[in-house]
C-alpha atoms as a PDB file:
ATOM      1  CA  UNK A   1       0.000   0.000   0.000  1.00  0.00           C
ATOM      2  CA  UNK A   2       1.263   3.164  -0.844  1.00  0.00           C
ATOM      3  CA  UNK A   3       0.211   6.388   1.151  1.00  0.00           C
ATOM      4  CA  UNK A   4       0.359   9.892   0.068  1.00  0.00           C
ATOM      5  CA  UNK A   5       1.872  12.681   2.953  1.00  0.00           C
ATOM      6  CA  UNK A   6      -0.848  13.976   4.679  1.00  0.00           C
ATOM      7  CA  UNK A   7      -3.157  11.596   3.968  1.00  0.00           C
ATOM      8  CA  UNK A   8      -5.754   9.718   6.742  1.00  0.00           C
ATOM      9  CA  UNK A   9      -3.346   6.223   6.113  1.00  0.00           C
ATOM     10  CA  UNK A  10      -0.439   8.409   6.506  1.00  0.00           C
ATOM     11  CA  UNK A  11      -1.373  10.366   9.787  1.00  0.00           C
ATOM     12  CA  UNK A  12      -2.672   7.363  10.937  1.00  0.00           C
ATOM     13  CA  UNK A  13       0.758   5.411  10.884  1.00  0.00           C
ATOM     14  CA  UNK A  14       2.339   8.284  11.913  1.00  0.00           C
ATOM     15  CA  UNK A  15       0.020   8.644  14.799  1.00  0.00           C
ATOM     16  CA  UNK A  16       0.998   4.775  15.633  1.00  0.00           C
ATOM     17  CA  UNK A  17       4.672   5.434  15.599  1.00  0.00           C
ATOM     18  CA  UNK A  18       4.635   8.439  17.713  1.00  0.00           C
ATOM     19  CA  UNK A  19       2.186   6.319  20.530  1.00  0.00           C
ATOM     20  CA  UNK A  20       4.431   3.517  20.183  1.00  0.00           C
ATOM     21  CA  UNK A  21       7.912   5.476  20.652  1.00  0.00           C
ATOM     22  CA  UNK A  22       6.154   7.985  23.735  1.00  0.00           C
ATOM     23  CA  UNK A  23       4.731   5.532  25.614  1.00  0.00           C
ATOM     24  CA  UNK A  24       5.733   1.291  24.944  1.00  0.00           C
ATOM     25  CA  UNK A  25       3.951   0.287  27.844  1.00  0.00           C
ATOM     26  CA  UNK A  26       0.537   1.349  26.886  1.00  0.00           C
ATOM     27  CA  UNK A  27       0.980   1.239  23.054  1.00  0.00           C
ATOM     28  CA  UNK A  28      -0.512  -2.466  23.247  1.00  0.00           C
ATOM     29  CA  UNK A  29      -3.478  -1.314  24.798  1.00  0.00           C
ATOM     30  CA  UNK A  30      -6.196  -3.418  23.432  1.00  0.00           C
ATOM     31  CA  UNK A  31     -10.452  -1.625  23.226  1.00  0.00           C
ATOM     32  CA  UNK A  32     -10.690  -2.081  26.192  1.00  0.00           C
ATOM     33  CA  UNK A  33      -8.268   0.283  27.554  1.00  0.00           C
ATOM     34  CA  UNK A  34     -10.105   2.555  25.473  1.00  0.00           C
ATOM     35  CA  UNK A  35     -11.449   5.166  28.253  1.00  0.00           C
ATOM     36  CA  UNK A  36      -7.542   5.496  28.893  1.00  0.00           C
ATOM     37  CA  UNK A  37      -6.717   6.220  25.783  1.00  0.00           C
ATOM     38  CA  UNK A  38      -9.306   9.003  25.076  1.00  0.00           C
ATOM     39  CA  UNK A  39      -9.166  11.021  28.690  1.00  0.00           C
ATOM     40  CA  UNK A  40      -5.309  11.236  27.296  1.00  0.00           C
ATOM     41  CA  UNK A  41      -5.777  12.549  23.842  1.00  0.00           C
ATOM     42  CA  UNK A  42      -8.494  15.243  25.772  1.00  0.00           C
ATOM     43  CA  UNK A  43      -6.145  15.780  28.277  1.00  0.00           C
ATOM     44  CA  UNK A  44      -3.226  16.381  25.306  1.00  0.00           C
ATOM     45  CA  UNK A  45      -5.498  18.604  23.189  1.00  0.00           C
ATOM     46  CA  UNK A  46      -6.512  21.035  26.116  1.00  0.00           C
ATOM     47  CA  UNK A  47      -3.051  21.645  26.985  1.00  0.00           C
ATOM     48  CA  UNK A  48      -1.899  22.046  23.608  1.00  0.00           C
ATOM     49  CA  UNK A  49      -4.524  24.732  23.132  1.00  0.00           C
ATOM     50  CA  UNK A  50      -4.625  26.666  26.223  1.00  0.00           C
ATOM     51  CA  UNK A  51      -0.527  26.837  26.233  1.00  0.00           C
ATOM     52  CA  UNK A  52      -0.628  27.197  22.120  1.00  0.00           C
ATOM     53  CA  UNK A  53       1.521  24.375  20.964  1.00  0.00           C
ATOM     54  CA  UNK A  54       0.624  21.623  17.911  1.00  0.00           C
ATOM     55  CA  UNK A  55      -0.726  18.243  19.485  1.00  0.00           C
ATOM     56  CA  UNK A  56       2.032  16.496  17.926  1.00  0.00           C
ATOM     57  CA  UNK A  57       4.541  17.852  20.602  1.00  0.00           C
ATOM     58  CA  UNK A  58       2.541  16.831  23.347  1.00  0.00           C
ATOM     59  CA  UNK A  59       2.636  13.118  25.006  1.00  0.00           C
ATOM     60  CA  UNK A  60       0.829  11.913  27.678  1.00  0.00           C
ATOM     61  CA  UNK A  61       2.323   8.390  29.454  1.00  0.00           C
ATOM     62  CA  UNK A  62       2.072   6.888  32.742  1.00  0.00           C
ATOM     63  CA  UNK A  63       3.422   8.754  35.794  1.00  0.00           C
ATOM     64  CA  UNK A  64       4.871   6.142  37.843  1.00  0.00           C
ATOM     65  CA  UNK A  65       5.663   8.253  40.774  1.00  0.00           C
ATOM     66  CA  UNK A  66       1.996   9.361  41.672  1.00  0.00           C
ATOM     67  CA  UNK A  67      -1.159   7.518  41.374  1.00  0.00           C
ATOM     68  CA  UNK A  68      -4.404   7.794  42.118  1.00  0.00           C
ATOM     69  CA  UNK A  69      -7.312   6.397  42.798  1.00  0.00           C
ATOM     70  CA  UNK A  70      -8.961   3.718  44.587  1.00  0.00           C
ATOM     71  CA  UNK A  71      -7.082   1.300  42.084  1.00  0.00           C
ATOM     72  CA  UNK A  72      -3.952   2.918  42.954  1.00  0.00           C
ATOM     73  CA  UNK A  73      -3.732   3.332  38.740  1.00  0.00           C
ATOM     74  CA  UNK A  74      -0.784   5.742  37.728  1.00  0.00           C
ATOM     75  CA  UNK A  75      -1.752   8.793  36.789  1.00  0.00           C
ATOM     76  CA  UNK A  76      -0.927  11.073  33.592  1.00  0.00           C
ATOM     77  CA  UNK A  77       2.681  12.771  33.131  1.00  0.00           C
ATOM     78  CA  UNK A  78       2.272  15.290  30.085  1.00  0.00           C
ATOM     79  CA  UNK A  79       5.358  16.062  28.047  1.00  0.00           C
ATOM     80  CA  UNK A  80       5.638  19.005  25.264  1.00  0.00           C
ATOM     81  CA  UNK A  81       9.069  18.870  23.295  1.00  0.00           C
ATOM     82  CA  UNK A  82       9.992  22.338  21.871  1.00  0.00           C
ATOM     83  CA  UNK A  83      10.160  21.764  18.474  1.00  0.00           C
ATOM     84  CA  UNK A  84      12.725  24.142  18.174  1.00  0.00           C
ATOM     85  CA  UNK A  85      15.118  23.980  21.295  1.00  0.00           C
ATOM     86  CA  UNK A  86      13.917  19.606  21.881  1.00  0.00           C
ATOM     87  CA  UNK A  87      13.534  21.366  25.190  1.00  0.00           C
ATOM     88  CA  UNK A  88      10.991  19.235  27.660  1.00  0.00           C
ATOM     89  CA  UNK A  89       8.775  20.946  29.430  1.00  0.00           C
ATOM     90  CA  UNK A  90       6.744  18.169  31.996  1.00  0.00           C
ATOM     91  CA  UNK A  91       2.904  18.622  33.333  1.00  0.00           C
ATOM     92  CA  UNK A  92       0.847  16.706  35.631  1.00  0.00           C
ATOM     93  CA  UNK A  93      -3.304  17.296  35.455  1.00  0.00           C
ATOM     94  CA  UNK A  94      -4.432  19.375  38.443  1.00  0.00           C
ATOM     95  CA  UNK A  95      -7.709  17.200  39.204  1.00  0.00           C
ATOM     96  CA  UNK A  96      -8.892  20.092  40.594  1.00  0.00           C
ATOM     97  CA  UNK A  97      -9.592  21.513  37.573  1.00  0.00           C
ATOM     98  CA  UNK A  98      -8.676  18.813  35.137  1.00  0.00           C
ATOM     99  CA  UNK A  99      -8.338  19.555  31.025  1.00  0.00           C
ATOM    100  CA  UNK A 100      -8.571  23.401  32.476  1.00  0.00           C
ATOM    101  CA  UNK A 101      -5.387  23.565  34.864  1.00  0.00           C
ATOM    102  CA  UNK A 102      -2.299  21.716  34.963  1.00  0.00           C
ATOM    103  CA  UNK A 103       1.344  21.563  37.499  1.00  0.00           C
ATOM    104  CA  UNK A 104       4.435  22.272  35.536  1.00  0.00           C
ATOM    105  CA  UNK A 105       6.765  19.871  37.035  1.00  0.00           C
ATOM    106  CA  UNK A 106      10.435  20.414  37.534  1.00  0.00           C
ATOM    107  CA  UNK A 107      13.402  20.110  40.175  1.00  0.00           C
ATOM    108  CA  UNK A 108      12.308  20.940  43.714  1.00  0.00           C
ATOM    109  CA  UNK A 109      15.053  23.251  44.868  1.00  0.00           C
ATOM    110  CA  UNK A 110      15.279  21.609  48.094  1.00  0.00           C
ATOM    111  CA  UNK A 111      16.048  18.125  47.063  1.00  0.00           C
ATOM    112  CA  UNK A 112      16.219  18.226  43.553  1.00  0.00           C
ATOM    113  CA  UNK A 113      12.940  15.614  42.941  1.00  0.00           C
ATOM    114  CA  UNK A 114      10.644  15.951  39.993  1.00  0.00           C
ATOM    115  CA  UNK A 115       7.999  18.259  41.582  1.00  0.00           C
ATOM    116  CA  UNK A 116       4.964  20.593  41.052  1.00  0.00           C
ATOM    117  CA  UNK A 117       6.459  23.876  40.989  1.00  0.00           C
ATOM    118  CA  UNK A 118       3.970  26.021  39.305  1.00  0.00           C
ATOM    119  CA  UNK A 119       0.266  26.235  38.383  1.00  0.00           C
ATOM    120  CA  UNK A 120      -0.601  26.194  34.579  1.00  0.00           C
ATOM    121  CA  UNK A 121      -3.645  27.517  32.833  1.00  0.00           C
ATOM    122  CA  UNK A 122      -1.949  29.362  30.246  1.00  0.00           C
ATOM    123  CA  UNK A 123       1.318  29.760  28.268  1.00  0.00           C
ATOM    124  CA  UNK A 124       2.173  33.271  30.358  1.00  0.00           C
ATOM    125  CA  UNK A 125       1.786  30.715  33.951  1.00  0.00           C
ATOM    126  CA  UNK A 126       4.505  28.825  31.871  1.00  0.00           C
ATOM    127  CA  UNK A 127       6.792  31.936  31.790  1.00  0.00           C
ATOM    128  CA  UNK A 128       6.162  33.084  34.821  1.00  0.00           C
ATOM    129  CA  UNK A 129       7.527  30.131  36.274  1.00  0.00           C
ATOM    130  CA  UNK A 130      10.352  30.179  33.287  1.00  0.00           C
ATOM    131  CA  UNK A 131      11.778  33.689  33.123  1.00  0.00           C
ATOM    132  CA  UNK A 132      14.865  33.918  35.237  1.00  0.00           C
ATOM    133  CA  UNK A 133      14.003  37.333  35.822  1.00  0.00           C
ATOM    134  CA  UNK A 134      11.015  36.765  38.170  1.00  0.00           C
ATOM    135  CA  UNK A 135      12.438  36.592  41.769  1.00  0.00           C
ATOM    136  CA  UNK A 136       9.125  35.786  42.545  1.00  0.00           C
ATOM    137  CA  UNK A 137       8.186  32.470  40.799  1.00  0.00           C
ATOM    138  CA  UNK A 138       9.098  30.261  43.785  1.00  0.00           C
ATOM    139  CA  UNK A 139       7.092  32.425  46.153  1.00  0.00           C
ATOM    140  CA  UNK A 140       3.632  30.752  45.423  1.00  0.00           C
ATOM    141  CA  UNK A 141       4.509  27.508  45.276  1.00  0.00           C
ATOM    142  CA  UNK A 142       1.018  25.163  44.153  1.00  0.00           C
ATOM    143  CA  UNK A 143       0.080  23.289  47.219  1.00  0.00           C
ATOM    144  CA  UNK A 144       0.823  20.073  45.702  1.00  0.00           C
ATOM    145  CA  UNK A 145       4.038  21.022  45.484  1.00  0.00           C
ATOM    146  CA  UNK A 146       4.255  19.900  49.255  1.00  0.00           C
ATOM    147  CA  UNK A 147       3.795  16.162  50.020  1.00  0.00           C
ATOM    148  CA  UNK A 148       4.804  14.953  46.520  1.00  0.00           C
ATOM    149  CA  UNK A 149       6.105  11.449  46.325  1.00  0.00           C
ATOM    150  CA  UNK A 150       9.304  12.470  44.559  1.00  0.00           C
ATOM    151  CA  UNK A 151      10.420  14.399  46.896  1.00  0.00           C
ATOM    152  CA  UNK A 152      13.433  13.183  48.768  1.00  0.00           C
ATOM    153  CA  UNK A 153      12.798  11.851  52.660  1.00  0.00           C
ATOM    154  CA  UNK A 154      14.773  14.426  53.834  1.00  0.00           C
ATOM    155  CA  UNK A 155      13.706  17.063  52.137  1.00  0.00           C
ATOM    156  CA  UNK A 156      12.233  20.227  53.733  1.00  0.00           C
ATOM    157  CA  UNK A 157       9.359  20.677  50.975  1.00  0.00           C
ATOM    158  CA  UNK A 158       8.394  17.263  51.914  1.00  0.00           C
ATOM    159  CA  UNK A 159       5.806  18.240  54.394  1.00  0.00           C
ATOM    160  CA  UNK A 160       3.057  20.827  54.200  1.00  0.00           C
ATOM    161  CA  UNK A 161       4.483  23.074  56.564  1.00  0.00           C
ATOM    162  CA  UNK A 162       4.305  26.654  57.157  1.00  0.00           C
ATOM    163  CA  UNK A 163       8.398  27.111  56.131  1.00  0.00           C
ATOM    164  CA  UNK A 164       7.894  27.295  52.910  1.00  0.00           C
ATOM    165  CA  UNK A 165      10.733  28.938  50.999  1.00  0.00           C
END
């Protein structure tokens, strides 16, 4: 079979190849898995719209350091690759307000663990948290920031206290 660019056969395999070089694990997800599947592609279109990136740069895969439910099922760890810098930029869904909100995650500066460092609902949250000219991005730290499983033992974000740097 021969497929023309751009065509439905064409996206389609490309569409395959991407899901099966983001995410391995879940790539041999049968129908059944299919509620999985779409709250992911949601959850990758709302973020590529409200933070104005193309869908193709965002992946959603299991987060194996939090999960959720009563199931204990891991929950969702966005990526979006610059396509320009191959810079990755790492969200987890704020269930708060999921599809709507999101927690940028990045190196807690107290022990260096992937954390939730900033709240996202738009691409200027995202350079708020970015520029290195705010000296005022760590001051409002999201509340899930504190108590994250990747924090180290030790560390002093570990525990909702009332020290926060």
């Amino acid at each position: 079979m021969t497929t023309a660019p751009g065509s439905l056969v064409a996206r389609a395999i490309t569409e395959a190849r991407h899901r099966r070089s983001t995410d391995p694990d879940g790539a041999d997800d049968q129908p059944e898995d299919l509620p999985r599947w779409t709250r992911r592609d949601t959850s990758a279109r709302s973020i590529a719209v409200q933070l104005a990136v193309d869908t193709d740069t965002v992946a959603v895969i299991d987060d194996h350091v939090r999960w959720y439910g009563l199931s204990r099922s891991p929950g969702d760890l966005i990526t979006i690759t610059d396509p320009v810098t191959s810079e990755v930029l790492r969200f987890v869904p704020d269930f708060a307000a999921y599809d709507r909100r999101w927690l940028l995650i990045d190196e807690c500066p107290g022990c260096g663990g992937i954390v939730p460092m900033a709240l996202v609902t738009t691409l200027a949250d995202v350079g708020d948290y970015l520029d290195p000219d705010n000296d005022t991005r760590l001051d409002r730290l999201p509340a899930d920031h504190f108590g994250d499983p990747a924090h180290r033992r030790d560390c002093s974000h570990r525990s909702n206290c009332a020290n926060r740097d």
